[in-house]
C-alpha atoms as a PDB file:
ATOM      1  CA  UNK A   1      63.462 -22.916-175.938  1.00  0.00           C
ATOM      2  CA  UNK A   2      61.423 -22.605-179.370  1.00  0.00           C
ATOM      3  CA  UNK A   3      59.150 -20.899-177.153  1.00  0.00           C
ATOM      4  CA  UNK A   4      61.561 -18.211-175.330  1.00  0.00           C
ATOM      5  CA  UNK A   5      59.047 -14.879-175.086  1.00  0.00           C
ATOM      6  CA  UNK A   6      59.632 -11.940-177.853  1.00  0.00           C
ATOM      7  CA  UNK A   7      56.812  -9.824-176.815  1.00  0.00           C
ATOM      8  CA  UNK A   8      55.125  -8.298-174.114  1.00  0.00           C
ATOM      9  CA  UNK A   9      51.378  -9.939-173.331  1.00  0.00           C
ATOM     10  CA  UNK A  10      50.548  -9.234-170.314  1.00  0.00           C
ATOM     11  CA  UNK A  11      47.564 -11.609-170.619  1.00  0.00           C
ATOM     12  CA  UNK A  12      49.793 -14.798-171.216  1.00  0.00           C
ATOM     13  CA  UNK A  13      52.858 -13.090-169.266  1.00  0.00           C
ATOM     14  CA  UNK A  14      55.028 -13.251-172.762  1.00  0.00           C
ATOM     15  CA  UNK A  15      57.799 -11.206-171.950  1.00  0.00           C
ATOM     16  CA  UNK A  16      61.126 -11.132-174.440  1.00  0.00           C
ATOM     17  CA  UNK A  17      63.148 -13.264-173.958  1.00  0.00           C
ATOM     18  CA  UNK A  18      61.241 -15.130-170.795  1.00  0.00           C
ATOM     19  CA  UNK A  19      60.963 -18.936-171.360  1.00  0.00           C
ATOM     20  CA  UNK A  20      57.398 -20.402-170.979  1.00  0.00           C
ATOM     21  CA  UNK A  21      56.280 -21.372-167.741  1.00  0.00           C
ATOM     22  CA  UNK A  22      53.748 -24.055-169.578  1.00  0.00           C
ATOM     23  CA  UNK A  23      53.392 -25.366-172.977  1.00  0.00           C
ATOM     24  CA  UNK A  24      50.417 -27.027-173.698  1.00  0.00           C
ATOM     25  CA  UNK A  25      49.747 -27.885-177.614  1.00  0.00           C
ATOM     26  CA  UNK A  26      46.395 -29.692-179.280  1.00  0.00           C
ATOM     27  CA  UNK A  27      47.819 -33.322-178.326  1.00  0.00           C
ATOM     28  CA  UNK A  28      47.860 -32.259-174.836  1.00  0.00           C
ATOM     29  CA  UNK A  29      44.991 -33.442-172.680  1.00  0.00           C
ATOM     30  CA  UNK A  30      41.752 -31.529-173.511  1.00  0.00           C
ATOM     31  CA  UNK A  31      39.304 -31.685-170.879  1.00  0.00           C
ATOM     32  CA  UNK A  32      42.390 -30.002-169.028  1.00  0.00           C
ATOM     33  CA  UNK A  33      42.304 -27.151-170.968  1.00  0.00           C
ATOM     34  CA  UNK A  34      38.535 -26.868-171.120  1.00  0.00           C
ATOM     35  CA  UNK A  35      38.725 -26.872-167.351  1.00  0.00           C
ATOM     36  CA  UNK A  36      41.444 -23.873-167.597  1.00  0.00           C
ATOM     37  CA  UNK A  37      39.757 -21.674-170.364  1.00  0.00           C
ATOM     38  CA  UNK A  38      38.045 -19.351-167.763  1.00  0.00           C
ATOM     39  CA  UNK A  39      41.279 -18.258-166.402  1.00  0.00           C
ATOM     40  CA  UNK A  40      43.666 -18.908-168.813  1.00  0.00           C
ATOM     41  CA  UNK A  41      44.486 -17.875-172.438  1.00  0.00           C
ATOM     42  CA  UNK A  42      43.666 -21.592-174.217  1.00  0.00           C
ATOM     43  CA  UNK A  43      43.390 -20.679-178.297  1.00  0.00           C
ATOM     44  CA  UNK A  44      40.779 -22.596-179.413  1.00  0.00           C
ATOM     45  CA  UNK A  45      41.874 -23.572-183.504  1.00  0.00           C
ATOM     46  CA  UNK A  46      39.263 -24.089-186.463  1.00  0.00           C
ATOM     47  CA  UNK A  47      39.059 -27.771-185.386  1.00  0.00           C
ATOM     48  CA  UNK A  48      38.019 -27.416-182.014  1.00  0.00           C
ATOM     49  CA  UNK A  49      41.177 -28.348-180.382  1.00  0.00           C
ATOM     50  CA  UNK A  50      42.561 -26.305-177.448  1.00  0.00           C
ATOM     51  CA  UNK A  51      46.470 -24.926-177.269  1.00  0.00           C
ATOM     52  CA  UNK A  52      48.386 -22.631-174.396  1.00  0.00           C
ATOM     53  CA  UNK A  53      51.616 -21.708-173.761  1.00  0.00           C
ATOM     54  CA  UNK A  54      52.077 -19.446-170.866  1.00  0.00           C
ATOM     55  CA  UNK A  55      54.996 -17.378-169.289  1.00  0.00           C
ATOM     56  CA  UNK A  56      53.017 -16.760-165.693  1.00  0.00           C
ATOM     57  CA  UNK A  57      56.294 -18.268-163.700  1.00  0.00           C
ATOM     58  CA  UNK A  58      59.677 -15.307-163.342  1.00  0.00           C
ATOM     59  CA  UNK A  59      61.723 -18.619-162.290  1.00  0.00           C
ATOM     60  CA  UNK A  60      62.082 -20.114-165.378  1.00  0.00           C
ATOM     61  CA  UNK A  61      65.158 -18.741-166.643  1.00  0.00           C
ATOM     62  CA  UNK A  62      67.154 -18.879-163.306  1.00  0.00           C
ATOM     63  CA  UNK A  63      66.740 -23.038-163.223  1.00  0.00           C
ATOM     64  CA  UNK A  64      67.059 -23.248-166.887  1.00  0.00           C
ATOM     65  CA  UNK A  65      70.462 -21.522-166.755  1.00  0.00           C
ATOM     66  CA  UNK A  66      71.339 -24.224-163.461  1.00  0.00           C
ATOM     67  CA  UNK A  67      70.247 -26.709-165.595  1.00  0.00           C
ATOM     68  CA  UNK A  68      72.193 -26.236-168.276  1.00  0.00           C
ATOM     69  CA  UNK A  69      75.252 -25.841-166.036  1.00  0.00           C
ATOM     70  CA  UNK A  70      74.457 -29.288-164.067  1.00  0.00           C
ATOM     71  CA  UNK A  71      73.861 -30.966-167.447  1.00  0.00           C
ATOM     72  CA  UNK A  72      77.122 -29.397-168.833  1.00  0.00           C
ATOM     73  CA  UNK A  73      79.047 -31.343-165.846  1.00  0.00           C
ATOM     74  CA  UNK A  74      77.654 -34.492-166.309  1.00  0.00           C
ATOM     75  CA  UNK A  75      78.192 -34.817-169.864  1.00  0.00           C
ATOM     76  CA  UNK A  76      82.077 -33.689-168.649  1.00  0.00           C
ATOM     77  CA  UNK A  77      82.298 -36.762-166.559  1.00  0.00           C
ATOM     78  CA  UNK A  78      80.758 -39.302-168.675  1.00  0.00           C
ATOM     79  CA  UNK A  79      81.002 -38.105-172.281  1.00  0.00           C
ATOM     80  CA  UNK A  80      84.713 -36.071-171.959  1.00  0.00           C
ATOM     81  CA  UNK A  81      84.943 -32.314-171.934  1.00  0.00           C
ATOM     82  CA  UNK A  82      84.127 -31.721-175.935  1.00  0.00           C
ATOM     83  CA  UNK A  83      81.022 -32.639-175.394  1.00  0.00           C
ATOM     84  CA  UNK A  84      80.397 -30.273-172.830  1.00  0.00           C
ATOM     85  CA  UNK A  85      81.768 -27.903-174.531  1.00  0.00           C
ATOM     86  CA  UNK A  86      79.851 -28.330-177.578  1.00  0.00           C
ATOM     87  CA  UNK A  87      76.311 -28.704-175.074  1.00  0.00           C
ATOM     88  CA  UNK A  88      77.177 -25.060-173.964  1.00  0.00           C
ATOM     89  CA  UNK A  89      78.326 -23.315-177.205  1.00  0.00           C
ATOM     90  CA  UNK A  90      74.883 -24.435-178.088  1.00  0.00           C
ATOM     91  CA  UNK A  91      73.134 -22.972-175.346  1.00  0.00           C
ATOM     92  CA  UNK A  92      75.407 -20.354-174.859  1.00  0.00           C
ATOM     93  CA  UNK A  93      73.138 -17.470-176.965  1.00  0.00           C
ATOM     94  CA  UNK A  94      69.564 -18.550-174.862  1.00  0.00           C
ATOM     95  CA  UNK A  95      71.643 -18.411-171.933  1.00  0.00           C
ATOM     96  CA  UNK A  96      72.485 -14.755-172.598  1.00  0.00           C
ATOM     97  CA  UNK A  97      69.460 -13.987-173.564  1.00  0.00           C
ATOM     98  CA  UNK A  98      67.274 -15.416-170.358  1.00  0.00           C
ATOM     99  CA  UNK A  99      70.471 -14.062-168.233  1.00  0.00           C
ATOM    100  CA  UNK A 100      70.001 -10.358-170.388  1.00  0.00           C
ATOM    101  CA  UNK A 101      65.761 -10.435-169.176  1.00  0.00           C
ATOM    102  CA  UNK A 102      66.406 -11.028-165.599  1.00  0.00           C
ATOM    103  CA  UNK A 103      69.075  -8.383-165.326  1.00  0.00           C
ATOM    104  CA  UNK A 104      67.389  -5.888-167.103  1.00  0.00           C
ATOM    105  CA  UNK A 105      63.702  -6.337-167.556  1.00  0.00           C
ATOM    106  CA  UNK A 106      63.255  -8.557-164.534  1.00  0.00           C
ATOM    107  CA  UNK A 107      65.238  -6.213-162.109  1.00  0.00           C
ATOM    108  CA  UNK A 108      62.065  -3.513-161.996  1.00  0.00           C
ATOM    109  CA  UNK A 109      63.600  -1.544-159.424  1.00  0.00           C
ATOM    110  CA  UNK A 110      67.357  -1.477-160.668  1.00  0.00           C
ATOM    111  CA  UNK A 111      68.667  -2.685-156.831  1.00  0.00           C
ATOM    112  CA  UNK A 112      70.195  -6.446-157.934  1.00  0.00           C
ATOM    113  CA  UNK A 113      67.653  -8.595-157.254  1.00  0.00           C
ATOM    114  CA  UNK A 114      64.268  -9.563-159.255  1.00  0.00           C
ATOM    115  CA  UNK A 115      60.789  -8.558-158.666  1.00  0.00           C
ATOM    116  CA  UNK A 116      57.432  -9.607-159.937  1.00  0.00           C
ATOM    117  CA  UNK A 117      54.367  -7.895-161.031  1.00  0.00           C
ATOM    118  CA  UNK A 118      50.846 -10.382-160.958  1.00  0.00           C
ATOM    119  CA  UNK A 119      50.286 -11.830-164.573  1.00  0.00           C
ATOM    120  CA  UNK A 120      47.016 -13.654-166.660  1.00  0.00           C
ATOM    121  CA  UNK A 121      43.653 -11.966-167.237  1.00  0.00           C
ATOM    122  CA  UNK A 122      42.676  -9.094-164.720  1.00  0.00           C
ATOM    123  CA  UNK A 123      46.366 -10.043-162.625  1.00  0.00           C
ATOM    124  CA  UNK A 124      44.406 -13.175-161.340  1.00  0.00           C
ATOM    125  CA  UNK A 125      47.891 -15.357-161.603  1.00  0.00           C
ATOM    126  CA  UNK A 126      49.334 -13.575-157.960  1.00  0.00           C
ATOM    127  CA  UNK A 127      52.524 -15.112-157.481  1.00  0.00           C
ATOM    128  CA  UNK A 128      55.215 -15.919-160.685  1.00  0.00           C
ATOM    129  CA  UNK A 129      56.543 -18.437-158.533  1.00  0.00           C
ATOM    130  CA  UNK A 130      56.358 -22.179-157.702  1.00  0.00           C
ATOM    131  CA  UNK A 131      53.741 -20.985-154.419  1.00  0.00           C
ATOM    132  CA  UNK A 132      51.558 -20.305-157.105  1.00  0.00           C
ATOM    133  CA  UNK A 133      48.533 -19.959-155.441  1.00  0.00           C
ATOM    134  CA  UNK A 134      47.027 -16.755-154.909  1.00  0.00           C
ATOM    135  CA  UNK A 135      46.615 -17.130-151.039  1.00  0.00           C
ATOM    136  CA  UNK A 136      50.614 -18.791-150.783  1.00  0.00           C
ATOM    137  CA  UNK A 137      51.721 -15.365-149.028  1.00  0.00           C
ATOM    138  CA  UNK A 138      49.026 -13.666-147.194  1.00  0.00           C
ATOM    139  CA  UNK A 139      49.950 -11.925-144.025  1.00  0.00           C
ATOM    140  CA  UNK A 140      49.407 -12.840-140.839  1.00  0.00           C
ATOM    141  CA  UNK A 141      46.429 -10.614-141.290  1.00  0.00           C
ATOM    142  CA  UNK A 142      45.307 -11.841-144.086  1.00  0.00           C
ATOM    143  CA  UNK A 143      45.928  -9.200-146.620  1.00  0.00           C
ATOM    144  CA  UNK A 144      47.497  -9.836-149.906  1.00  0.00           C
ATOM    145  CA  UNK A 145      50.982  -8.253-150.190  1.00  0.00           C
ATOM    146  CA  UNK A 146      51.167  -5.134-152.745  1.00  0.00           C
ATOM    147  CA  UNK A 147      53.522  -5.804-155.680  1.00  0.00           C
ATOM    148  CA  UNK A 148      55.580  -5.488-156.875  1.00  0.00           C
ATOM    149  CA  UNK A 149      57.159  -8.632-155.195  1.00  0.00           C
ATOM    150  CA  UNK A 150      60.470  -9.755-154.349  1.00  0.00           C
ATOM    151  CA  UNK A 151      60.346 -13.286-153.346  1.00  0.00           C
ATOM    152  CA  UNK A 152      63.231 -15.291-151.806  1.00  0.00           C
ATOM    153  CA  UNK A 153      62.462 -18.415-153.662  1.00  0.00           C
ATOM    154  CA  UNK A 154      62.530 -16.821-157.549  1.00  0.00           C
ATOM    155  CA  UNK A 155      65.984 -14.552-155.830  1.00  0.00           C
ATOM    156  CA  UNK A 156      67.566 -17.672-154.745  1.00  0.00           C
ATOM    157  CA  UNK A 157      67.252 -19.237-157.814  1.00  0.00           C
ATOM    158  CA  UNK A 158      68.728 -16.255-159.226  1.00  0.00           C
ATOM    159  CA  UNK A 159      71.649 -15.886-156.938  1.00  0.00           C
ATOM    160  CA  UNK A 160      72.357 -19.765-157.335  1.00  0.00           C
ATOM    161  CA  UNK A 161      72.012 -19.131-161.519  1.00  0.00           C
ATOM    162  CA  UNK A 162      74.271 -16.321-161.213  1.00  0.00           C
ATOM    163  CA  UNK A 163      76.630 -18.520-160.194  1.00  0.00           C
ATOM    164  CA  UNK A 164      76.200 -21.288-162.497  1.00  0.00           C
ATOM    165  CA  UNK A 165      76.656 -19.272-165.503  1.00  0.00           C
ATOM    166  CA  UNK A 166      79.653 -18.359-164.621  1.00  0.00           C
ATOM    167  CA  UNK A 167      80.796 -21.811-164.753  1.00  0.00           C
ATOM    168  CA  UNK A 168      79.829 -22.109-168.251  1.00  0.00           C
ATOM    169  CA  UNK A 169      81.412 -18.897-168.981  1.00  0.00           C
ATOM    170  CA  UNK A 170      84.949 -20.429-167.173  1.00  0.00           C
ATOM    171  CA  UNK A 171      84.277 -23.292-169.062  1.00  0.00           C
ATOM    172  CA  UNK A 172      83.891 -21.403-172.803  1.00  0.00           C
ATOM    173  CA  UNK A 173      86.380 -18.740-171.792  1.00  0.00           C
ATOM    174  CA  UNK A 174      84.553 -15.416-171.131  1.00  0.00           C
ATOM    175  CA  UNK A 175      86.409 -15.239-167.839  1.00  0.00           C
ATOM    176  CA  UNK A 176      85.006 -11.461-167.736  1.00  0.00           C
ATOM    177  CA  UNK A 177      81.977 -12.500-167.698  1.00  0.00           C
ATOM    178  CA  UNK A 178      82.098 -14.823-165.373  1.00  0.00           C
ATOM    179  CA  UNK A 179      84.324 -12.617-162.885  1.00  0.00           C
ATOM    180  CA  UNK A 180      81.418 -10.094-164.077  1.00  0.00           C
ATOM    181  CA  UNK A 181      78.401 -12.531-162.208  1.00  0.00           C
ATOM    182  CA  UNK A 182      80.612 -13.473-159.266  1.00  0.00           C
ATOM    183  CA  UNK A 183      80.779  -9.766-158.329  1.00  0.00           C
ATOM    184  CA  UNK A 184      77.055  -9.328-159.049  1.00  0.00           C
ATOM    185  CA  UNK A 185      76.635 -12.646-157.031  1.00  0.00           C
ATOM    186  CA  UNK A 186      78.554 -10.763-154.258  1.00  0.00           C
ATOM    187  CA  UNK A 187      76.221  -7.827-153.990  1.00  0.00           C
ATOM    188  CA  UNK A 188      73.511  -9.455-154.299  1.00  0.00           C
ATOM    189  CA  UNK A 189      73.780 -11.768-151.715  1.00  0.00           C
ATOM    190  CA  UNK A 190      74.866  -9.173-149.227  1.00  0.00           C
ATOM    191  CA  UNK A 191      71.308  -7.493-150.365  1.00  0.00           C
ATOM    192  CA  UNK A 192      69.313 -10.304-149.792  1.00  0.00           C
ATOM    193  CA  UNK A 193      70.271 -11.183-146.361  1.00  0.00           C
ATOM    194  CA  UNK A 194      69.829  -7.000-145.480  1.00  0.00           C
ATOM    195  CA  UNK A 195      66.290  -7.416-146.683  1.00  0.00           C
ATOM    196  CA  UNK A 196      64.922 -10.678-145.896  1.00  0.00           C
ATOM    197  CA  UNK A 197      66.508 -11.139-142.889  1.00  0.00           C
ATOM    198  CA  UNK A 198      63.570 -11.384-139.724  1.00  0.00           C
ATOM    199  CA  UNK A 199      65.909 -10.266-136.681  1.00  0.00           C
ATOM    200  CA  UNK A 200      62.899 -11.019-134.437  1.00  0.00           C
ATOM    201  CA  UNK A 201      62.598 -14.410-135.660  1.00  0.00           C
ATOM    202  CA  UNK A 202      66.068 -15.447-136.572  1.00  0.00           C
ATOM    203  CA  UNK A 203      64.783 -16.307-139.945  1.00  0.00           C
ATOM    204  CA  UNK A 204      64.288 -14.871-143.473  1.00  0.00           C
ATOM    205  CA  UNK A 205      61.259 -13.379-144.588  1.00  0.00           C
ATOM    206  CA  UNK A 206      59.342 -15.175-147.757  1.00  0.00           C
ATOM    207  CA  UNK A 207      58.661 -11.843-149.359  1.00  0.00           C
ATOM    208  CA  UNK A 208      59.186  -8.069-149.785  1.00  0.00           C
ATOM    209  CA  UNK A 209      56.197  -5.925-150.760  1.00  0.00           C
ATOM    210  CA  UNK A 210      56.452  -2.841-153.237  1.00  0.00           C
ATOM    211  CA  UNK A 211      56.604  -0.458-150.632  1.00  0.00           C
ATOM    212  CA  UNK A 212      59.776  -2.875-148.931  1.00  0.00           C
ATOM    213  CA  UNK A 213      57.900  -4.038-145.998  1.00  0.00           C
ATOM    214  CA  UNK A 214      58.399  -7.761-145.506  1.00  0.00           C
ATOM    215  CA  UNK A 215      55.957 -10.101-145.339  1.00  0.00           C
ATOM    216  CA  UNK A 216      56.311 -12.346-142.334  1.00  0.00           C
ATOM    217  CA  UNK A 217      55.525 -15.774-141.462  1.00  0.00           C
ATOM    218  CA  UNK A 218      58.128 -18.799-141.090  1.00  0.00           C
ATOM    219  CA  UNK A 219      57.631 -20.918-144.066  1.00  0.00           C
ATOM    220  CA  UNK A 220      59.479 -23.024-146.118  1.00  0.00           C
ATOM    221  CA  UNK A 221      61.133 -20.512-148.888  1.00  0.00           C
ATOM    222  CA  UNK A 222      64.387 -20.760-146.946  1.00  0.00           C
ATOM    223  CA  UNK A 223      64.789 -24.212-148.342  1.00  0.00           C
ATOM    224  CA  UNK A 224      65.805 -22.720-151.321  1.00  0.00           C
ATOM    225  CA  UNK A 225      68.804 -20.682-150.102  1.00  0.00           C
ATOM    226  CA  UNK A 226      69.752 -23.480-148.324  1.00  0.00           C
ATOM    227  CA  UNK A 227      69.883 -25.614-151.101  1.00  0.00           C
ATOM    228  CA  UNK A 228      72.038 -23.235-153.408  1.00  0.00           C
ATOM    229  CA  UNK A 229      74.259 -22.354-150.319  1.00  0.00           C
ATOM    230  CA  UNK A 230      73.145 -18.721-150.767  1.00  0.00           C
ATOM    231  CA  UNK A 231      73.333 -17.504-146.678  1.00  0.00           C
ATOM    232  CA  UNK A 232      75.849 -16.906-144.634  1.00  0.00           C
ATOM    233  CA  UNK A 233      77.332 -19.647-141.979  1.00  0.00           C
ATOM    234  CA  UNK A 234      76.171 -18.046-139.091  1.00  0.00           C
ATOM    235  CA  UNK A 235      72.366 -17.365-140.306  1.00  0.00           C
ATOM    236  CA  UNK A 236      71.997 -20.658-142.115  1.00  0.00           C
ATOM    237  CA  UNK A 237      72.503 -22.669-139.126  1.00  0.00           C
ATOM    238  CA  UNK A 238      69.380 -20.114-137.087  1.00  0.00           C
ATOM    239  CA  UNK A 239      67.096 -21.234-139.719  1.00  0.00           C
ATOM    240  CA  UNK A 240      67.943 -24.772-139.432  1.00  0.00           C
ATOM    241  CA  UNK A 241      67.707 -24.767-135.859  1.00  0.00           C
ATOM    242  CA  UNK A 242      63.998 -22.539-136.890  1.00  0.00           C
ATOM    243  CA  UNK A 243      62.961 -25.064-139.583  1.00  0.00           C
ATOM    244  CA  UNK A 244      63.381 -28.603-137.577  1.00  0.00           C
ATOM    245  CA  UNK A 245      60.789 -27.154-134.418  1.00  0.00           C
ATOM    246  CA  UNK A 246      57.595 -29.168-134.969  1.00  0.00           C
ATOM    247  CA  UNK A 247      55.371 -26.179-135.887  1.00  0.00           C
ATOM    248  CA  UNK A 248      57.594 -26.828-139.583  1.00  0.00           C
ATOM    249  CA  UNK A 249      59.169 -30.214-139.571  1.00  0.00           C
ATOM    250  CA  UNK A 250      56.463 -33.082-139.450  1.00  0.00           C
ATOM    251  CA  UNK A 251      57.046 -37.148-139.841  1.00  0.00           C
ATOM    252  CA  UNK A 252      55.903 -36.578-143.193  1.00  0.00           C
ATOM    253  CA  UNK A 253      58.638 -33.476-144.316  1.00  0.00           C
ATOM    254  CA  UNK A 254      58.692 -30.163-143.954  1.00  0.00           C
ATOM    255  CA  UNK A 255      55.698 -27.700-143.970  1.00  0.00           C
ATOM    256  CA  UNK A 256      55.115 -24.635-146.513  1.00  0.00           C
ATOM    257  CA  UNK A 257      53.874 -22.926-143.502  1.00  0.00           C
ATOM    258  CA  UNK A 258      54.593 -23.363-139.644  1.00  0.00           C
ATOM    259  CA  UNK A 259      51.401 -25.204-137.863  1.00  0.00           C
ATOM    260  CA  UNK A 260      51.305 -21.933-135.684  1.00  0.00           C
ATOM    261  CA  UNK A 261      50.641 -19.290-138.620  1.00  0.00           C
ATOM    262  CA  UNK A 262      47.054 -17.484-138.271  1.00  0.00           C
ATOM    263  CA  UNK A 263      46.620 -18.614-141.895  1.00  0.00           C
ATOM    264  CA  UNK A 264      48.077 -22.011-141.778  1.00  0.00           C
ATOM    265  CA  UNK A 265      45.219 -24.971-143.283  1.00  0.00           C
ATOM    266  CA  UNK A 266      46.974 -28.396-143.366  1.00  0.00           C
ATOM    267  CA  UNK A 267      45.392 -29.582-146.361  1.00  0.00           C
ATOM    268  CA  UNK A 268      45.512 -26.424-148.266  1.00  0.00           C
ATOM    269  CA  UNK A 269      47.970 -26.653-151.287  1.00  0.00           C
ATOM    270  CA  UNK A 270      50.583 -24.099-149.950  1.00  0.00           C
ATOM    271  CA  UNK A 271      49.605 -22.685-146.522  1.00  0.00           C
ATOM    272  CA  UNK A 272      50.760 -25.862-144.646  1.00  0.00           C
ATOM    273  CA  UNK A 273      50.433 -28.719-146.832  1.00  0.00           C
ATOM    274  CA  UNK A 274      53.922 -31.347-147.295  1.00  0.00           C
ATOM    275  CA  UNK A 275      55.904 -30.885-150.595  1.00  0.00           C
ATOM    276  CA  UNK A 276      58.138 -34.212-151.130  1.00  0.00           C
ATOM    277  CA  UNK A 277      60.705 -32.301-153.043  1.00  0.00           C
ATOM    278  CA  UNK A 278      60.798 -29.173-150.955  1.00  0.00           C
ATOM    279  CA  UNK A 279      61.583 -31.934-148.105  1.00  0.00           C
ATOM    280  CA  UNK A 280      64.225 -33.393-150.480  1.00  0.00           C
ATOM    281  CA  UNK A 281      65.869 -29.896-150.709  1.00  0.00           C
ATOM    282  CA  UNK A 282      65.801 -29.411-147.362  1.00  0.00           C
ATOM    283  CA  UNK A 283      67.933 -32.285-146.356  1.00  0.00           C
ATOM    284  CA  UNK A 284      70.657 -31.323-149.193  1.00  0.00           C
ATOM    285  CA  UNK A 285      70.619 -27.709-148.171  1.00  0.00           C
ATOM    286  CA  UNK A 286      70.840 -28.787-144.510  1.00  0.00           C
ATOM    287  CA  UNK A 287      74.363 -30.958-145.591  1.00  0.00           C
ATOM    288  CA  UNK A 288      75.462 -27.672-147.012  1.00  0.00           C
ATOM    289  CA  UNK A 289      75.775 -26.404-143.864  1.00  0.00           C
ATOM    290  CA  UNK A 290      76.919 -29.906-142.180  1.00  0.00           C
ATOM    291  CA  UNK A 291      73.555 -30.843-140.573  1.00  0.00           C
END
């Protein structure tokens, strides 16, 4: 939080009020930050010793804001509802103020949803998302997408946020702001299954390019929707019936990328490869939908 962005660097991807995808300070491991300096903004300081903070992810402030939420209602249960209470009023202004960036600054198109532009030195950081690789979301053709880019992973972390806040507005008493993010939850949920949605492959698309073509390949993004609930019934149980074919669902969990993409590399870190935790989504978001 001491950290929330008040600038705009394009080089570190400060943005006001984004929170810092990395904070790294001169007790942090060095030779990691020697290996990073070619890439990355590291300050070097008069003693030799390496710092970074960074702002490269546009996720941030969607799971902090669920966080906060999730904590809130466990300190309910086993603490009593003061100390909730007292946990948000605390919170309360950062929350605004990460909630304020992805409305406003974050929405560069003005339709609801978020978009993202590449960050670091010379754009080399591609995708402000947890695929952060720079080949996660190639085509089929292998062409990188044009940005800006609306992903489905950062969007359904912003529709699930949306949501969450307005708990801890219910819970502080700004019911009009939290009726306020239900109806923006409403609309935007309604966009995001008009644009993602892959009629030909009964499955949603990982990304939208500038230009609103989508990007498609069946990958694992959809875990993320699943996991916050975000799609409707009748679509939710297509891409379950999608994700658990063997081209995506493996002894070992489930794929970033189905075995049958033209890009797919097993061992490559997010064209194919086995995330435990995406896996560990994908169960919960499956009993969402009583699978």
């Amino acid at each position: 939080i001491s950290h929330i962005g008040v600038k705009t660097d394009p080089e570190t991807g400060e943005r006001k009020d984004l929170l810092p995808h990395e904070v790294h300070s001169k007790n942090s491991p060095q030779d990691r930050l020697i290996e990073l300096e070619k890439d990355h903004p590291v300050r070097v300081n008069p003693d030799g010793s390496r710092e970074m903070v960074t702002w490269f992810a546009d996720d941030v402030n969607s799971l902090f804001r669920s966080n906060v939420a999730n904590t809130g209602k466990a300190l309910a249960r086993f603490e009593g509802s003061d100390n909730q209470r007292e946990y948000y009023l605390q919170r309360w202004p950062i929350v605004l103020r990460t909630l304020r960036h992805d409305i406003e600054s974050g929405d560069i198109d003005g339709d609801g949803l978020i978009e993202s532009m590449p960050k670091g030195k010379n754009g080399f950081f591609i995708n402000p998302t947890w695929k952060d690789s720079g080949r996660a979301y190639l085509t089929e053709g292998g062409r990188l997408p044009e940005p800006p880019y609306k992903y489905l992973t950062n969007n359904s972390d912003f529709l699930f946020s949306l949501l969450k806040t307005a708990e801890i507005a219910k819970t502080l008493g700004y019911s009009d702001i939290a009726e306020d993010l239900e109806n923006r939850y409403v609309r935007n949920q309604k966009l995001l299954h008009e644009i993602f949605w892959m009629e030909e492959h009964q499955f949603m698309a990982p990304l939208i390019e500038g230009d609103g073509r989508q990007v498609q390949f069946i990958g694992d993004d959809v875990v993320f929707g699943l996991y916050g609930k975000l799609f409707y019934n009748e679509e939710a149980q297509k891409i379950l019936v999608r994700l658990k074919k063997p081209d995506m669902f493996t002894k070992w969990g489930i794929r970033t990328r189905s075995s049958l993409s033209r890009q797919f590399l097993r061992t490559a870190y997010q064209l194919g490869a086995v995330w435990d935790y995406i896996t560990n989504m994908a169960a919960e978001g499956a009993e969402n939908y009583g699978d």
